[in-house]
Structure formats: structure tokens, C-alpha cells
N, C-alpha and C. Protein backbone atom coordinates (compact mmCIF):
# COMPACT_ATOMS: atom_id res chain seq x y z
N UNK A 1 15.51 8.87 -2.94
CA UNK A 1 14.58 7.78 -2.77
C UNK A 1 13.41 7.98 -3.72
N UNK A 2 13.05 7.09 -4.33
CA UNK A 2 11.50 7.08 -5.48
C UNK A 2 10.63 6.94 -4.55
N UNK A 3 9.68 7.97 -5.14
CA UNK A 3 8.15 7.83 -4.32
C UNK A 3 7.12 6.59 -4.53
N UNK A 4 7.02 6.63 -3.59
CA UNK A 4 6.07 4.87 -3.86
C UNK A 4 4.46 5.30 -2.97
N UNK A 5 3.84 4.86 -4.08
CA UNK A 5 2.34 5.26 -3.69
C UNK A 5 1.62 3.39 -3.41
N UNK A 6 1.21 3.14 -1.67
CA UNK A 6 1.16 1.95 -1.09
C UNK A 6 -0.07 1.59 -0.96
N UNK A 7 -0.84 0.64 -1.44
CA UNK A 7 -2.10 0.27 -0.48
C UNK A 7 -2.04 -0.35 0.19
N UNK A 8 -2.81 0.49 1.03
CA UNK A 8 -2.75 -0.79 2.67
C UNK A 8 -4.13 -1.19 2.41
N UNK A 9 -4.94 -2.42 2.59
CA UNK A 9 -6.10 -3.46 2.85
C UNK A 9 -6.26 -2.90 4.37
N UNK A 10 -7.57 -2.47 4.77
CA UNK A 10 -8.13 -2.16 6.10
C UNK A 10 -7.84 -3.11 6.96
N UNK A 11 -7.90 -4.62 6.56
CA UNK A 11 -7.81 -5.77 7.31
C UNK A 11 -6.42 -5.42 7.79
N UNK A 12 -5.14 -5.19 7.05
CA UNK A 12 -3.93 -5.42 7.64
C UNK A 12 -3.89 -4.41 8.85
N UNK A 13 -4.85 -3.34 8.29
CA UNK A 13 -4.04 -1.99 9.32
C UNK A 13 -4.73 -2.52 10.54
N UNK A 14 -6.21 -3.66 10.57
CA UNK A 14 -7.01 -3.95 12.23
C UNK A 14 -6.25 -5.03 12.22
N UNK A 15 -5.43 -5.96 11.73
CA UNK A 15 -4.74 -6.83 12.20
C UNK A 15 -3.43 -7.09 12.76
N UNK A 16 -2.71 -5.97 12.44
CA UNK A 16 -1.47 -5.86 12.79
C UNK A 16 -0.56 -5.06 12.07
N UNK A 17 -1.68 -3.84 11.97
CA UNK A 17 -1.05 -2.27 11.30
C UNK A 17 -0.49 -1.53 12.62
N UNK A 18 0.80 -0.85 12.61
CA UNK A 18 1.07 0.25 13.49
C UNK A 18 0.56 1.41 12.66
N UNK A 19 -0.13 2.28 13.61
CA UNK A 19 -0.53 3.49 13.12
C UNK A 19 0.54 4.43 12.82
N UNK A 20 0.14 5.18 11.52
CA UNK A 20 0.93 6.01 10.93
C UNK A 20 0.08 7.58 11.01
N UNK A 21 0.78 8.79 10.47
CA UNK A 21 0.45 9.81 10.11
C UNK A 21 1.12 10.08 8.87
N UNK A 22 0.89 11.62 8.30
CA UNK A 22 1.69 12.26 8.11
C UNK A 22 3.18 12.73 8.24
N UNK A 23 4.00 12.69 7.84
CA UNK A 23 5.37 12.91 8.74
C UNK A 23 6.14 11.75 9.21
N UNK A 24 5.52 10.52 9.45
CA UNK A 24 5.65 9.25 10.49
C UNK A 24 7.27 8.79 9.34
N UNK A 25 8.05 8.37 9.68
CA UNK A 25 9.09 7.27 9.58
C UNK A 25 8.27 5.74 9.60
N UNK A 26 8.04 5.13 8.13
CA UNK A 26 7.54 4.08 8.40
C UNK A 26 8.39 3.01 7.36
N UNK A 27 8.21 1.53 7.85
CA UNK A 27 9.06 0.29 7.31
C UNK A 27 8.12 -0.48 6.99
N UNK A 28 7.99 -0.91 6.10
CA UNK A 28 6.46 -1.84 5.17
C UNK A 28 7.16 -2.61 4.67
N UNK A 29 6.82 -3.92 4.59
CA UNK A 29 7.38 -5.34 3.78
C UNK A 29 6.46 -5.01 2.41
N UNK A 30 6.65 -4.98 1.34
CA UNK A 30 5.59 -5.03 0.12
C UNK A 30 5.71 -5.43 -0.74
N UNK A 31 4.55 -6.01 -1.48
CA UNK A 31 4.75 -6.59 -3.08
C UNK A 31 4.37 -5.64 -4.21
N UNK A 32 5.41 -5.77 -5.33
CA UNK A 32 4.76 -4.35 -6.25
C UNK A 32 3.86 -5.09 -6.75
N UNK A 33 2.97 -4.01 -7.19
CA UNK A 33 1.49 -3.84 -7.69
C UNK A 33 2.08 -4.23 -9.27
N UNK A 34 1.51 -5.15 -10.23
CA UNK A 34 1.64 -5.51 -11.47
C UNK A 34 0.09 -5.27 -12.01
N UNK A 35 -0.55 -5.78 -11.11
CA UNK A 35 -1.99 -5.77 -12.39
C UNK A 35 -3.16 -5.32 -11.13
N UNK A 36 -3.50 -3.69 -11.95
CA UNK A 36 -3.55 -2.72 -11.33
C UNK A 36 -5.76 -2.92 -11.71
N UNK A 37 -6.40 -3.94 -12.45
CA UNK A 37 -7.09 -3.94 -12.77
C UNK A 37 -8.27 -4.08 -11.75
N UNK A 38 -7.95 -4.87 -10.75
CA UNK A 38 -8.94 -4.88 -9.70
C UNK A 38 -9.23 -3.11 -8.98
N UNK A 39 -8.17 -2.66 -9.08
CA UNK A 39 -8.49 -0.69 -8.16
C UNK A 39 -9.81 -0.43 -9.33
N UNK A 40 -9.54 -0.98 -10.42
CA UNK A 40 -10.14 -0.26 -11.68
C UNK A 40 -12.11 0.12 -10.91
N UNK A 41 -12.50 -0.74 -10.06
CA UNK A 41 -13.77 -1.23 -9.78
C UNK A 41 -14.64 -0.01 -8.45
N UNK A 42 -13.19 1.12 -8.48
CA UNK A 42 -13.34 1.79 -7.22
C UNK A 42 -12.38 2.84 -7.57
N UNK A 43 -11.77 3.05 -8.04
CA UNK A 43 -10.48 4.48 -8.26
C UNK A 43 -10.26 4.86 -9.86
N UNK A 44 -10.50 6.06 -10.23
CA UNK A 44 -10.27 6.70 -11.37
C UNK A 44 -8.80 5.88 -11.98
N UNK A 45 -8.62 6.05 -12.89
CA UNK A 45 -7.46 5.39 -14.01
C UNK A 45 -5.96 6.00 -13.31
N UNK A 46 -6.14 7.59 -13.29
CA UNK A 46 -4.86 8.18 -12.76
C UNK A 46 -4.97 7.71 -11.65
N UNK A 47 -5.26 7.69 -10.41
CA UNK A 47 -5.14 6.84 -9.22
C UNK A 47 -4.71 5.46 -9.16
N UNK A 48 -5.38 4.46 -9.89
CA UNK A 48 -5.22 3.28 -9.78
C UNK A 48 -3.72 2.84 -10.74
N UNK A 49 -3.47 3.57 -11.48
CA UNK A 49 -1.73 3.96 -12.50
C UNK A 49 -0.87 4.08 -11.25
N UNK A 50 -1.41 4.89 -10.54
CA UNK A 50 -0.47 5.80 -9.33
C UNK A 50 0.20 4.46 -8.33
N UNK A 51 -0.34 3.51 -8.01
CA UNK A 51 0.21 2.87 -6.76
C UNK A 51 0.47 1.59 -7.50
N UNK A 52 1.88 1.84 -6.81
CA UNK A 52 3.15 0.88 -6.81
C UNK A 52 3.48 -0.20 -6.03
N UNK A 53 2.70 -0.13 -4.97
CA UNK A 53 2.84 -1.43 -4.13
C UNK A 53 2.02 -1.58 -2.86
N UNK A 54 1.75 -3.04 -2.68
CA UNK A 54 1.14 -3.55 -1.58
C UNK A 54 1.76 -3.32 -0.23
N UNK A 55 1.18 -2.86 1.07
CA UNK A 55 1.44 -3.46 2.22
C UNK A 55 1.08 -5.11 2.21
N UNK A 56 1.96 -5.65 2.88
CA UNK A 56 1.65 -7.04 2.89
C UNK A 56 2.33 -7.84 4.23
N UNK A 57 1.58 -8.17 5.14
CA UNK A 57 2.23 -8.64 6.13
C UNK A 57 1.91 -10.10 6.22
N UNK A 58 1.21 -10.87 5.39
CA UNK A 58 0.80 -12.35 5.58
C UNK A 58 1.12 -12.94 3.84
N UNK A 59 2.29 -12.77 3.21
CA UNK A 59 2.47 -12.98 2.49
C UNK A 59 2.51 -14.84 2.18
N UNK A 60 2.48 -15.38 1.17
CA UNK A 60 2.49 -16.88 1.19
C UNK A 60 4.21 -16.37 0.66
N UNK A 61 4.70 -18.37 1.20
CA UNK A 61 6.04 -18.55 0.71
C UNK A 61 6.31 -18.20 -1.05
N UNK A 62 5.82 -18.04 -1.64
CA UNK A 62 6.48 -17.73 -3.35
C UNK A 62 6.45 -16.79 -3.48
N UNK A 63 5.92 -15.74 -2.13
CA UNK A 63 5.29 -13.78 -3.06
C UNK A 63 6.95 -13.39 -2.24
N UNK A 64 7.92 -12.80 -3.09
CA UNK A 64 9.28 -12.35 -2.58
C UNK A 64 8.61 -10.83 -2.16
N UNK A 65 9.02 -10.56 -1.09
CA UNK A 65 8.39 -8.86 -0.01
C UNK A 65 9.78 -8.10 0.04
N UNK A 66 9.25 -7.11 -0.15
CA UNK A 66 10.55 -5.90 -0.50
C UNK A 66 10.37 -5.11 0.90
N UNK A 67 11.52 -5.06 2.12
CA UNK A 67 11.23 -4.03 2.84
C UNK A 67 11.74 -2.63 2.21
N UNK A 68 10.76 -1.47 2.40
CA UNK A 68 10.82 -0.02 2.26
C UNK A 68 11.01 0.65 3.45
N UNK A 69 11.76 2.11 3.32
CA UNK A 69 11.27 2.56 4.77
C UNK A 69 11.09 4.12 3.99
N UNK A 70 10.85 4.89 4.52
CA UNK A 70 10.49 6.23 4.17
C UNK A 70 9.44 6.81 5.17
N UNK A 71 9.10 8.47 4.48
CA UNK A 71 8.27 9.33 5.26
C UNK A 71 7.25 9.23 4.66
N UNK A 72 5.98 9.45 5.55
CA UNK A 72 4.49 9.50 4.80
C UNK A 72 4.13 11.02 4.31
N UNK A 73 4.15 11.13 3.04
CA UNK A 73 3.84 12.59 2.40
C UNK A 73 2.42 13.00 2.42
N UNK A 74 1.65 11.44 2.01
CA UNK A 74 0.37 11.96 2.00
C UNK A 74 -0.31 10.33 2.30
N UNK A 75 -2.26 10.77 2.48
CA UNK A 75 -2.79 9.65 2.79
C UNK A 75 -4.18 9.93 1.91
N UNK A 76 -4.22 8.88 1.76
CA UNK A 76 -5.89 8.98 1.04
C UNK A 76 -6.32 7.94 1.17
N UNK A 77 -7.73 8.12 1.63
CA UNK A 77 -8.45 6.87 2.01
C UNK A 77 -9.76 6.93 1.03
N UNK A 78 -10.06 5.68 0.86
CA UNK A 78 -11.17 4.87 0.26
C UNK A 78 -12.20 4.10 0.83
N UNK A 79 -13.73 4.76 0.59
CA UNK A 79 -14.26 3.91 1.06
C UNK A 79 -15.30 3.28 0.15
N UNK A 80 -15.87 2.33 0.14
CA UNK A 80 -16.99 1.67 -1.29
C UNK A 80 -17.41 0.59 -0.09
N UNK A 81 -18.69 0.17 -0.77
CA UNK A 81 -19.76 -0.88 -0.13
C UNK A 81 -19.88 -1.91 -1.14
């Protein structure tokens, strides 16, 4: 399986995120990440290169959502004002 590095939006995880860990078995609907320029405003270059795809649970009808399933290796969180 290819490693896929995900952002989740805080909103999805208080709206209708199941909590994850470390270790967790998890299934995410997602859109890959193409234009990586908005992270640019908040995450170093190698970071914002690094992630491959959206969590996305309120997708509109034209965005096609890829389900994934896999283990969580790692987590890193972000915070900015």
C-alpha cells in the first residue's frame, strides 16, 4: 500500500470526524491534493510537497472521492490564527 500523507480541516473532524489515533484502522473518502499552494501560507515547502490528499466528507457532485483505508503511522497537527 503507498503512504498517503491526509489533511483533515478541524471543521470535518467537529462535524462528523470519528476519532482516530495512532495504530487506528481508518476509511476516509478523499480528494488528491493538486495545488498544494494554499498549505504554502502555514507549512514549510517539504511539508506542504508531503500531503497527498484531502479528508472530505461534504464533497459537491463533480469532486470524484477516492475511498482509502489504512493504519495511522503518524499525526501532526497545525495550529495558526
Amino acid at each position: 500500500m503507498a503512504e498517503r500523507r491526509v489533511w483533515i480541516d478541524d471543521w470535518q473532524m467537529q462535524c462528523c470526524g470519528d476519532p482516530f489515533a495512532l495504530g487506528s484502522t481508518v476509511t476516509w473518502s478523499t480528494i488528491p491534493v493538486t495545488d498544494r499552494s494554499g498549505f504554502a501560507e502555514f507549512l514549510d515547502e517539504e511539508t506542504a510537497t508531503g500531503i497527498t490528499d484531502y479528508e472530505e466528507r461534504h464533497a459537491y457532485e463533480d469532486q470524484e472521492l477516492e475511498e482509502i483505508e489504512g493504519v495511522v503511522r503518524s499525526i501532526d497537527a497545525v495550529f495558526c490564527q
